[in-house]
PDB file of N, CA and C in Angstrom:
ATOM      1  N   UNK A   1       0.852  -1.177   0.000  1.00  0.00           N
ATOM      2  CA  UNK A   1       0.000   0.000   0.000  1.00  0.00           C
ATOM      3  C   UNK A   1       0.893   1.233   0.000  1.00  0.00           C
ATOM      4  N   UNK A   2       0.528   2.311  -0.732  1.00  0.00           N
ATOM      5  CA  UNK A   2       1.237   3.397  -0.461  1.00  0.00           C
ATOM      6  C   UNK A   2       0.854   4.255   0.101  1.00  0.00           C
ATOM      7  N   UNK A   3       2.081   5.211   0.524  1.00  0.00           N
ATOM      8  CA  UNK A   3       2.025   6.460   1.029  1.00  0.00           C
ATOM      9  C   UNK A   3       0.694   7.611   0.779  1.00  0.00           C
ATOM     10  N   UNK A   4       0.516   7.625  -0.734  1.00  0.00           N
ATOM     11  CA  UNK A   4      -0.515   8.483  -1.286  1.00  0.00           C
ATOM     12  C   UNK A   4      -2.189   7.720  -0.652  1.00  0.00           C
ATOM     13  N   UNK A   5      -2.138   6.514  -1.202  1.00  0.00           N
ATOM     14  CA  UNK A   5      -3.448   5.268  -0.517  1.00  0.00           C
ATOM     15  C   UNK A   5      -3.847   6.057   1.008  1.00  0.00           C
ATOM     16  N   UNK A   6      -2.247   5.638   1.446  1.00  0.00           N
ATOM     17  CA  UNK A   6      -2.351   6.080   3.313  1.00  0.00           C
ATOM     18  C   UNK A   6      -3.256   7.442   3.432  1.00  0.00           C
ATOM     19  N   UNK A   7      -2.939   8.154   2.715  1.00  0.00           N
ATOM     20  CA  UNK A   7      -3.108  10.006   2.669  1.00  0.00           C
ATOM     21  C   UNK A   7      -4.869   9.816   2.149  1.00  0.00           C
ATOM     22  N   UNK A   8      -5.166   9.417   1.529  1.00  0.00           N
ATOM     23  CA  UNK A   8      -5.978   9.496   0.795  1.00  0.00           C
ATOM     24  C   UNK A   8      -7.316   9.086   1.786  1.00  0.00           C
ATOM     25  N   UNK A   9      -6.942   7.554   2.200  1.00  0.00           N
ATOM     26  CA  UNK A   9      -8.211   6.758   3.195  1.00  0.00           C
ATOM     27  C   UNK A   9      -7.731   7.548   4.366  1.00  0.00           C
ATOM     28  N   UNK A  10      -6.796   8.741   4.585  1.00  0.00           N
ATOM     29  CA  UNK A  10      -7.104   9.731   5.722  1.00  0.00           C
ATOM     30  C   UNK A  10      -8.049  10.173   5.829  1.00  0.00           C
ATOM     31  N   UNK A  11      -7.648  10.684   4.534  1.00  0.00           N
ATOM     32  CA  UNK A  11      -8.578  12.341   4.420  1.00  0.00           C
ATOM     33  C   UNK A  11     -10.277  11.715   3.943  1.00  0.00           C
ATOM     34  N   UNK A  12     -10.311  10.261   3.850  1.00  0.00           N
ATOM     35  CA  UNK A  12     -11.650   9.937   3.695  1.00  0.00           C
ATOM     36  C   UNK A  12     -12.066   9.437   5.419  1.00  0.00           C
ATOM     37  N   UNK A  13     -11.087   9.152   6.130  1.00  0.00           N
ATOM     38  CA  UNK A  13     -12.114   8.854   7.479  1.00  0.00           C
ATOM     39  C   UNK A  13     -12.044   9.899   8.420  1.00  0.00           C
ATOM     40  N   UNK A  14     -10.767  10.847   7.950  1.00  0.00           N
ATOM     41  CA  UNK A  14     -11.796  12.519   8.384  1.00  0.00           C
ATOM     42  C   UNK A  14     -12.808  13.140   8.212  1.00  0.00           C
ATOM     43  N   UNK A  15     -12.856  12.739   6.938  1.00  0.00           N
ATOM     44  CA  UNK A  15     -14.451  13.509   6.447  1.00  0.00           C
ATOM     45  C   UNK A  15     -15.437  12.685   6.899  1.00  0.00           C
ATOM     46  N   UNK A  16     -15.409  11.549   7.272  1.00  0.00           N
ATOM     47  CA  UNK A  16     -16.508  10.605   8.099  1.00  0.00           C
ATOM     48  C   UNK A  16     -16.476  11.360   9.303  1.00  0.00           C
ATOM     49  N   UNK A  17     -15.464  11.384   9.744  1.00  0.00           N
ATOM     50  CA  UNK A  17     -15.496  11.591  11.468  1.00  0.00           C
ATOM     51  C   UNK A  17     -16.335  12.982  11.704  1.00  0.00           C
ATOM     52  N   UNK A  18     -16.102  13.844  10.463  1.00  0.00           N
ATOM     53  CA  UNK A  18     -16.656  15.330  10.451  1.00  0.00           C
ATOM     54  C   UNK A  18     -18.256  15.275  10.281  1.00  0.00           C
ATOM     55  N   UNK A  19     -18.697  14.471   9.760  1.00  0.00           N
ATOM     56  CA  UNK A  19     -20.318  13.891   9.202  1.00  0.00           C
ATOM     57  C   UNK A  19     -20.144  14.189   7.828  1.00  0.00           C
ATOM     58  N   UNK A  20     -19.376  14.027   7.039  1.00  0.00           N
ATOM     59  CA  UNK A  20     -19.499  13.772   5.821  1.00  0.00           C
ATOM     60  C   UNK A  20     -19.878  12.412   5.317  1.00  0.00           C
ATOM     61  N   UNK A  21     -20.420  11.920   4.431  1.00  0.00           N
ATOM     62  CA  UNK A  21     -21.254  10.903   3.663  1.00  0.00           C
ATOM     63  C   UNK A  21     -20.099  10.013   2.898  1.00  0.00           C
ATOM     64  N   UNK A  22     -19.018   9.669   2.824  1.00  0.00           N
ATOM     65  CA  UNK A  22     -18.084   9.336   1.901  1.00  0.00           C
ATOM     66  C   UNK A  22     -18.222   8.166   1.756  1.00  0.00           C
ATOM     67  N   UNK A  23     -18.060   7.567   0.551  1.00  0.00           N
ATOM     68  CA  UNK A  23     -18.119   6.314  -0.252  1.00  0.00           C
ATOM     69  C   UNK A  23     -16.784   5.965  -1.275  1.00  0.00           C
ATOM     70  N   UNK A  24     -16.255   5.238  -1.452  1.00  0.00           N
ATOM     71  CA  UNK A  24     -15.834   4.457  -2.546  1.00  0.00           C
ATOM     72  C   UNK A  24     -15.669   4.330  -4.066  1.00  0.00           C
ATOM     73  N   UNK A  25     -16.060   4.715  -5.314  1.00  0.00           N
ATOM     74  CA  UNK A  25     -16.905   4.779  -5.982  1.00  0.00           C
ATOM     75  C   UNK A  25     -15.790   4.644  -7.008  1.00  0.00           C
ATOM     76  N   UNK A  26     -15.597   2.698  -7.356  1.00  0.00           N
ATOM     77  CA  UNK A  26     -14.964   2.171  -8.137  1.00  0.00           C
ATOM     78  C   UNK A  26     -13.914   1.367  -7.249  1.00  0.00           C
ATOM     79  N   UNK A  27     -13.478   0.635  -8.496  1.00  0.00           N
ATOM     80  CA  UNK A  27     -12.408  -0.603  -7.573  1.00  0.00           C
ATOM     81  C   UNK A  27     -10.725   0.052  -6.979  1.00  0.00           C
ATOM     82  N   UNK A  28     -10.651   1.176  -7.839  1.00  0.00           N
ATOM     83  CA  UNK A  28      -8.955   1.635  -7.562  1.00  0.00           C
ATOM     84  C   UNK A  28      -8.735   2.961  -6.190  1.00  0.00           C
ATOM     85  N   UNK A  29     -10.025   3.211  -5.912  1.00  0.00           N
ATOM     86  CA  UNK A  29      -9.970   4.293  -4.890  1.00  0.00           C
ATOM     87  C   UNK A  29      -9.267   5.751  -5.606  1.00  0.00           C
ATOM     88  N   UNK A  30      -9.487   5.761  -7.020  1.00  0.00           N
ATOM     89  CA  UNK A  30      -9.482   6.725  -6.997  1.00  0.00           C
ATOM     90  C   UNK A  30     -10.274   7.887  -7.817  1.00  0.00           C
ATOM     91  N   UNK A  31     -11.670   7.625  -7.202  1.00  0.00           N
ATOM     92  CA  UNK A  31     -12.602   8.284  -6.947  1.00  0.00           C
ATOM     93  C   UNK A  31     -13.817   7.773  -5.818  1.00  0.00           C
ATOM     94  N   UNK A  32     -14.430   9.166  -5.462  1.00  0.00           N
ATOM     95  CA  UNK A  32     -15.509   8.810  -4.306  1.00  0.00           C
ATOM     96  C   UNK A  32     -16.508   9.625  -4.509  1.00  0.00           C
ATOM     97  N   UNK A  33     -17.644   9.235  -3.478  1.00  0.00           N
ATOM     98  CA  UNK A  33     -18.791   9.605  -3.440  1.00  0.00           C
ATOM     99  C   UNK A  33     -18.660  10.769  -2.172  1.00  0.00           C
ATOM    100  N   UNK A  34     -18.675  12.174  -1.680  1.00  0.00           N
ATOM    101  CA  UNK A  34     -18.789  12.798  -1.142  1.00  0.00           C
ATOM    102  C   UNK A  34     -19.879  13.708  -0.835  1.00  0.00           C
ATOM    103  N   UNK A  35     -20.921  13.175   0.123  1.00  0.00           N
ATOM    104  CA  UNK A  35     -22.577  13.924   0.026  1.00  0.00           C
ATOM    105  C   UNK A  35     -23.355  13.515  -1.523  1.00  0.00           C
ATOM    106  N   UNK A  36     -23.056  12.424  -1.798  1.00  0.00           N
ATOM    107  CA  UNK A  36     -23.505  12.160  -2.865  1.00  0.00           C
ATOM    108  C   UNK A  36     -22.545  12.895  -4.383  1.00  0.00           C
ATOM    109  N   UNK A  37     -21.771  13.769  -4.132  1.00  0.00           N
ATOM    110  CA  UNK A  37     -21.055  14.378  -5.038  1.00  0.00           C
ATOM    111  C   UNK A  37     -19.741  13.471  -5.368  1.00  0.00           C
ATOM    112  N   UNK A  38     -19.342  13.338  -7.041  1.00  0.00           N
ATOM    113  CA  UNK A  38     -18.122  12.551  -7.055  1.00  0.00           C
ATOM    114  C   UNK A  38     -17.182  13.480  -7.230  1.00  0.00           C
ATOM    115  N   UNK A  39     -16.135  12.887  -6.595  1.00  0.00           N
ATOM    116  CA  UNK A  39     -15.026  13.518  -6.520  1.00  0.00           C
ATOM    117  C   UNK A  39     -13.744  12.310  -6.626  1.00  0.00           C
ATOM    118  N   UNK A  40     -12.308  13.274  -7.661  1.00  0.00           N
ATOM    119  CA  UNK A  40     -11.411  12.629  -7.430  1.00  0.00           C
ATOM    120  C   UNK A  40     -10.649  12.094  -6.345  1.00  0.00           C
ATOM    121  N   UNK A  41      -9.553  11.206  -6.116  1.00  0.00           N
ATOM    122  CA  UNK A  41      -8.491  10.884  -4.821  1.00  0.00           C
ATOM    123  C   UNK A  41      -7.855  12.867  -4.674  1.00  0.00           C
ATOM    124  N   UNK A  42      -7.422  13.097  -5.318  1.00  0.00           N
ATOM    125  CA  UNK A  42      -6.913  14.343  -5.167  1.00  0.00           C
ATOM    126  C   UNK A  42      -7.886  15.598  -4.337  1.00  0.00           C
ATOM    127  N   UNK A  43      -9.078  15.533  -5.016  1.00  0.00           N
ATOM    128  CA  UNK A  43      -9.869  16.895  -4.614  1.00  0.00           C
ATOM    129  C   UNK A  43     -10.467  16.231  -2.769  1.00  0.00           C
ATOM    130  N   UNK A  44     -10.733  14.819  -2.900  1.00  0.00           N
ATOM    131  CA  UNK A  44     -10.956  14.328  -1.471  1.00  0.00           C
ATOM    132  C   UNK A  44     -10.096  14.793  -0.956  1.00  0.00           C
ATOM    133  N   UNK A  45      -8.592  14.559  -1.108  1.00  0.00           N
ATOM    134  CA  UNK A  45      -7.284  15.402  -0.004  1.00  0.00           C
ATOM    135  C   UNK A  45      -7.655  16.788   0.041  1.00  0.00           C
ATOM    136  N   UNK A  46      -7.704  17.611  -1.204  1.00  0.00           N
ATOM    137  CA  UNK A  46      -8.009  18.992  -1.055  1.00  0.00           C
ATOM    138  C   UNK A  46      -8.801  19.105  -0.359  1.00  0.00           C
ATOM    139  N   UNK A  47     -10.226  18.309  -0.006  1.00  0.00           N
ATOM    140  CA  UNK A  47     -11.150  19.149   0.542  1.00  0.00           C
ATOM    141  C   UNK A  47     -10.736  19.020   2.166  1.00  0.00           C
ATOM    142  N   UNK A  48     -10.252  17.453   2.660  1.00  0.00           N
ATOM    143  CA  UNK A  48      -9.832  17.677   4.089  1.00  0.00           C
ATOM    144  C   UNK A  48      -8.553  18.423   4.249  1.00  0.00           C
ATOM    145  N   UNK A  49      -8.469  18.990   3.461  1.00  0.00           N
ATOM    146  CA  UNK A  49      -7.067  19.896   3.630  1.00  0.00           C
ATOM    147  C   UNK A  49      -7.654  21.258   4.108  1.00  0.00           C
ATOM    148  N   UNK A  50      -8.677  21.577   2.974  1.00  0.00           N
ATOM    149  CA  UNK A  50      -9.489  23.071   2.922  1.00  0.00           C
ATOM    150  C   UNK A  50     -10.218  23.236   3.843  1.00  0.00           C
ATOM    151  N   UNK A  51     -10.548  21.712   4.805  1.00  0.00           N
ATOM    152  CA  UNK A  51     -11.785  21.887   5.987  1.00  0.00           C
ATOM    153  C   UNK A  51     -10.921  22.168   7.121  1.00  0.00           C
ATOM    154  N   UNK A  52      -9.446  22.146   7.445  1.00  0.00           N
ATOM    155  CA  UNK A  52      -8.818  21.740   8.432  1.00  0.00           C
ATOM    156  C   UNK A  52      -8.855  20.746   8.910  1.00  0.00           C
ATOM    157  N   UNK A  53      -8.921  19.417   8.307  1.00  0.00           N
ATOM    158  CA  UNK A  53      -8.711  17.865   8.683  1.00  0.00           C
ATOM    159  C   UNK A  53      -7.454  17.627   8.961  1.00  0.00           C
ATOM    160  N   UNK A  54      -6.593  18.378   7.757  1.00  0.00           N
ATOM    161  CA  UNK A  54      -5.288  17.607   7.531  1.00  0.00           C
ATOM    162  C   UNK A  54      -4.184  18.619   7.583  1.00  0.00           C
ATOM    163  N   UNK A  55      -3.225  18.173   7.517  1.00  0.00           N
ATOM    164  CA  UNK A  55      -1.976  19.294   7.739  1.00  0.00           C
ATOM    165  C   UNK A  55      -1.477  18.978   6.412  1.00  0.00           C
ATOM    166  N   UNK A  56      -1.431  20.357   5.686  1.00  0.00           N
ATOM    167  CA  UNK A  56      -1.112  20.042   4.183  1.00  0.00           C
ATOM    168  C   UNK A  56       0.052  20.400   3.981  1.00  0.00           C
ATOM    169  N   UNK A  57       1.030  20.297   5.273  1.00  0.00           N
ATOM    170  CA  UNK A  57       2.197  20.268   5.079  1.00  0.00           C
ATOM    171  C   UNK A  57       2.974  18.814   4.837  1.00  0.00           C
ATOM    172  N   UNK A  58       2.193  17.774   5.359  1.00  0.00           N
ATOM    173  CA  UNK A  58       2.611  16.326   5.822  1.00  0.00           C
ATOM    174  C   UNK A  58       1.748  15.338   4.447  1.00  0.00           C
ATOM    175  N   UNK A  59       0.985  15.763   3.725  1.00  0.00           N
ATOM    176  CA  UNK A  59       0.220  15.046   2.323  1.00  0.00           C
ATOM    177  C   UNK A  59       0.513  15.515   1.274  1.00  0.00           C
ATOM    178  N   UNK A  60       0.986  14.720   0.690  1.00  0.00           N
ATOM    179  CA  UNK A  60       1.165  15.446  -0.983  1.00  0.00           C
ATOM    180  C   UNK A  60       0.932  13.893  -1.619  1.00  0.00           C
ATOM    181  N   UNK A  61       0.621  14.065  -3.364  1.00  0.00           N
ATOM    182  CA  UNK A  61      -0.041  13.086  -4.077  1.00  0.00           C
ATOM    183  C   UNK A  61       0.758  13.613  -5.156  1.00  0.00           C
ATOM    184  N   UNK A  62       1.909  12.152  -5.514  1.00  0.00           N
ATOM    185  CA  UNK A  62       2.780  12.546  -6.972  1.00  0.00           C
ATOM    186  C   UNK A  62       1.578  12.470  -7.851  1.00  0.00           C
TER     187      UNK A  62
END
């Protein structure tokens, strides 16, 4: 598993923990269901980045 994976199913069980709706949405994880909205692996980091979930000093996605 990688580093980015790690970062990624973060910033998705932050946004659970926050009451966000997050889902899965496909076999490679990289895309999800957010409040019903899809979103890429990337914009999921952005958004727990933009909510204050995450320290966007410590996540980055080659």
């Amino acid at each position: 598993m990688s580093d980015d994976h790690d970062a990624i199913q973060e910033a998705a069980d932050a946004l659970v923990l926050a009451g966000y709706d997050v889902q899965p949405w496909g076999d490679d994880l990289s895309m999800w269901l957010v409040n019903g909205e899809t979103v890429s692996d990337g914009d999921l980091l952005a958004l727990a980045i933009r909510l204050g979930l995450m320290d966007p000093t410590t996540t980055r996605l080659q």
